[in-house]
C-alpha atoms as a PDB file:
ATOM      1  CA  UNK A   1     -52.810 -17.819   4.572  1.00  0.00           C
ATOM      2  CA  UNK A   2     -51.382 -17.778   8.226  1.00  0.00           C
ATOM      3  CA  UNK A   3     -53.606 -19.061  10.796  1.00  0.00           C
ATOM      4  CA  UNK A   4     -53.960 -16.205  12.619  1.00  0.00           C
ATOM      5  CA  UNK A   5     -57.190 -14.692  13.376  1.00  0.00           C
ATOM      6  CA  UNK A   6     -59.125 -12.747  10.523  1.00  0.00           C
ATOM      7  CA  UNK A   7     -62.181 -11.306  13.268  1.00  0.00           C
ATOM      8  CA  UNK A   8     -62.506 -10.285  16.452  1.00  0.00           C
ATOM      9  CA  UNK A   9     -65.215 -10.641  18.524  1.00  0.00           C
ATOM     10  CA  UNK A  10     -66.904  -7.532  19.705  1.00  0.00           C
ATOM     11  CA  UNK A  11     -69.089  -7.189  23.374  1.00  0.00           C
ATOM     12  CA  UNK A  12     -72.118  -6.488  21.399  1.00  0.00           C
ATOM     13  CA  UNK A  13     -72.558  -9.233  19.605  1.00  0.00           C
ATOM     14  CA  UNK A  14     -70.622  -8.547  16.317  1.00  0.00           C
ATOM     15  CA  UNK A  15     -67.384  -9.534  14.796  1.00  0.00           C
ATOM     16  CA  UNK A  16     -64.947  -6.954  13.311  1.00  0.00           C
ATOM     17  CA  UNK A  17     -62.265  -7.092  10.582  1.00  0.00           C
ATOM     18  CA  UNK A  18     -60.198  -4.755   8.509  1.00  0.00           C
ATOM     19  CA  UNK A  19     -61.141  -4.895   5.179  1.00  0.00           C
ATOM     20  CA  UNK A  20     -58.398  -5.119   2.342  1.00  0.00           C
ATOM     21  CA  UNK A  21     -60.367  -3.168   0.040  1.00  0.00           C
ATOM     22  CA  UNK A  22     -61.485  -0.126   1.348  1.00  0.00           C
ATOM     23  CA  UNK A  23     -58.971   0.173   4.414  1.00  0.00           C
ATOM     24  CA  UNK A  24     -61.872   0.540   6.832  1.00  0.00           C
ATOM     25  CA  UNK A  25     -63.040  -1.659   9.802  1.00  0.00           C
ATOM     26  CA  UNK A  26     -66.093  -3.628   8.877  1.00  0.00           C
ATOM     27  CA  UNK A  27     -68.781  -5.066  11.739  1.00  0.00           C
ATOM     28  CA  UNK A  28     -71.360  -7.741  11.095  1.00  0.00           C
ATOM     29  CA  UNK A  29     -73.857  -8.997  13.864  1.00  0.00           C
ATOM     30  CA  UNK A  30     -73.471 -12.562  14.283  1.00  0.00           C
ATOM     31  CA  UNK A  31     -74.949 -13.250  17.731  1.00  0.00           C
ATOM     32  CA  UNK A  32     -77.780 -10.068  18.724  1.00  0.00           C
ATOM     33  CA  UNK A  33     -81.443 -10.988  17.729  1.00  0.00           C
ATOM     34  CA  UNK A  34     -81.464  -7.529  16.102  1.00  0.00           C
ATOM     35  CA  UNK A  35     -80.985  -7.250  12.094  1.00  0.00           C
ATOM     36  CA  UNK A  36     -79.261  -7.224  10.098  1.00  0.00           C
ATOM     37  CA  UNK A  37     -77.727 -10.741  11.209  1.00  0.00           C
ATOM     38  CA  UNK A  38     -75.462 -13.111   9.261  1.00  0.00           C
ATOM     39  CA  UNK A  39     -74.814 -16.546   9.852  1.00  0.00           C
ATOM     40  CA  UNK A  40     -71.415 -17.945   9.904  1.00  0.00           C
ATOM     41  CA  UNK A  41     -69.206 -20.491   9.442  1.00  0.00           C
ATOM     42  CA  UNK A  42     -67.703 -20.200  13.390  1.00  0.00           C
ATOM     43  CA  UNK A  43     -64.160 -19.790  11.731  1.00  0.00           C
ATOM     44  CA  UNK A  44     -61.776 -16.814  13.459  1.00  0.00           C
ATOM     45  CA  UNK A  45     -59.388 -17.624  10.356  1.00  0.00           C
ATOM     46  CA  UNK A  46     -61.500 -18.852   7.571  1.00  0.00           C
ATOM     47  CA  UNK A  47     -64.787 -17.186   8.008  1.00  0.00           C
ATOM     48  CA  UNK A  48     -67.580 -17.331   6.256  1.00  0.00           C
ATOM     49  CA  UNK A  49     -70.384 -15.079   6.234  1.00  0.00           C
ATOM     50  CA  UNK A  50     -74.052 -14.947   4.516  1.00  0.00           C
ATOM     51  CA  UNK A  51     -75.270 -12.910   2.967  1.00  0.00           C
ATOM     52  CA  UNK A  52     -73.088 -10.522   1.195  1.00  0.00           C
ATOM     53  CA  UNK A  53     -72.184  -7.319   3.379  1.00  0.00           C
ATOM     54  CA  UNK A  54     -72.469  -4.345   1.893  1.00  0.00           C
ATOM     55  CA  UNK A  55     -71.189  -0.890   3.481  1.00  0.00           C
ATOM     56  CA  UNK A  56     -72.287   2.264   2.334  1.00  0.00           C
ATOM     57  CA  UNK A  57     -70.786   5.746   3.812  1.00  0.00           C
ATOM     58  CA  UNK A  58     -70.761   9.604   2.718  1.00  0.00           C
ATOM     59  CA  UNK A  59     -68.120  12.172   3.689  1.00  0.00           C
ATOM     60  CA  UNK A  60     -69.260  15.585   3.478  1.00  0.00           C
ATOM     61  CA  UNK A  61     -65.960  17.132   1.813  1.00  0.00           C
ATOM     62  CA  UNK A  62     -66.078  14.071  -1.031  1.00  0.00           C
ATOM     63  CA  UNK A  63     -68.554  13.069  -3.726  1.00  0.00           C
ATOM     64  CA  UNK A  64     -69.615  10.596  -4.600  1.00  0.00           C
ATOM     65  CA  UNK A  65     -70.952   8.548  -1.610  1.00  0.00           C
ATOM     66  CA  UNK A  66     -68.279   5.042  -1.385  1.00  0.00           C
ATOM     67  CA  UNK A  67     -69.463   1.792  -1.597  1.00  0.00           C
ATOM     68  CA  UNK A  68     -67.704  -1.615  -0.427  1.00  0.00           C
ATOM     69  CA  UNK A  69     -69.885  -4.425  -1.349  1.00  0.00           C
ATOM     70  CA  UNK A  70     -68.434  -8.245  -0.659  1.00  0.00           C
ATOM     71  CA  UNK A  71     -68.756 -11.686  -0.051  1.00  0.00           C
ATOM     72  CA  UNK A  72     -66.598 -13.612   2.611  1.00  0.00           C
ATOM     73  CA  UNK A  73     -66.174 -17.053   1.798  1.00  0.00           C
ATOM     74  CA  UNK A  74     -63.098 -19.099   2.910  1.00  0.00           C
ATOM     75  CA  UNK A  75     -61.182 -16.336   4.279  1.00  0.00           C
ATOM     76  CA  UNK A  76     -61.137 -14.548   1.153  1.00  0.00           C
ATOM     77  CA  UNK A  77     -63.417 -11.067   0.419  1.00  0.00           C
ATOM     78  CA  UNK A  78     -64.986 -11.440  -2.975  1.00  0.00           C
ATOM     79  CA  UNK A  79     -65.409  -7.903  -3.763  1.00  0.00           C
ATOM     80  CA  UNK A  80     -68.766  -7.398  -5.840  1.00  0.00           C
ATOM     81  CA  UNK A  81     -68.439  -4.802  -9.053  1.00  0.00           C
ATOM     82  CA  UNK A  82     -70.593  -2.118  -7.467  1.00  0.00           C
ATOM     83  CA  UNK A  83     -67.294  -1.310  -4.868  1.00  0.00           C
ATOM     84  CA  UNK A  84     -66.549   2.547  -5.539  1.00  0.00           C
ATOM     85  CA  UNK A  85     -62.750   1.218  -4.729  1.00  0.00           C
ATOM     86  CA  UNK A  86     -59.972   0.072  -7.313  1.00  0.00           C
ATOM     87  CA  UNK A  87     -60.268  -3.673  -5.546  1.00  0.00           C
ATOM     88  CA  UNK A  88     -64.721  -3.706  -7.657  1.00  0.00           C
ATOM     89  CA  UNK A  89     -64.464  -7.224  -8.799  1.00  0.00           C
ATOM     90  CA  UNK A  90     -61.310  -8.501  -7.432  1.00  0.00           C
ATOM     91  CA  UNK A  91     -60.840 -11.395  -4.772  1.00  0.00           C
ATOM     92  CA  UNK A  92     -58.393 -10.854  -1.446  1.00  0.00           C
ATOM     93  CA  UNK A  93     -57.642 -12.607   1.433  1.00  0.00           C
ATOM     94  CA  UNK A  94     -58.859 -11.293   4.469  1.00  0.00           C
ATOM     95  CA  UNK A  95     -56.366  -9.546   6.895  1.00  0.00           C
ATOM     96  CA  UNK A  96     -54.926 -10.902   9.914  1.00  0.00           C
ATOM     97  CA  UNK A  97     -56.069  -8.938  12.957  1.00  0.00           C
ATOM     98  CA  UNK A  98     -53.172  -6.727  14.667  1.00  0.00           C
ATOM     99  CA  UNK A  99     -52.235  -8.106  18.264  1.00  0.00           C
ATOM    100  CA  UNK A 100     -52.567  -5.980  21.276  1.00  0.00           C
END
């Protein structure tokens, strides 16, 4: 793992990061007193989140609705087995965020 950044920090309060598993951006609220809120390990390269995240999203021209359902620990996404995606059960390493 390169020690480039993993997140990046969003205005609102969140932090952002591509997810190797589904392809999709991912957002968790780390800082706004709204919920959901996880706590974090204050690591841009090796982050840490809890608790699990779990995404859920429907497109109307596909069926079933997807699922992407994960732990962060370490840098690494710990995908749970209820992921609709071929990465259910698998580990990755999180993905470095793209420069400007």
């Amino acid at each position: 793992m390169t020690d480039a950044p993993r997140l990046e920090r969003l205005d609102d309060g969140s932090l952002a990061f591509d997810c190797p598993g589904c392809g999709m951006m991912h957002m968790v609220n780390v800082d706004k007193p709204e919920r959901p809120r996880w706590t974090w390990n204050n690591d841009m390269v090796r982050p840490t989140f809890s608790p699990s995240v779990l995404v859920r999203w429907e497109f109307r021209d596909r069926k079933p609705n997807k699922v992407c359902h994960f732990f962060v620990v370490d840098g690494e996404v710990r995908f749970c087995g209820d992921c609709t995606h071929e990465h259910a059960g698998k580990v990755l390493p999180m993905l470095p965020i793209e420069g400007d």
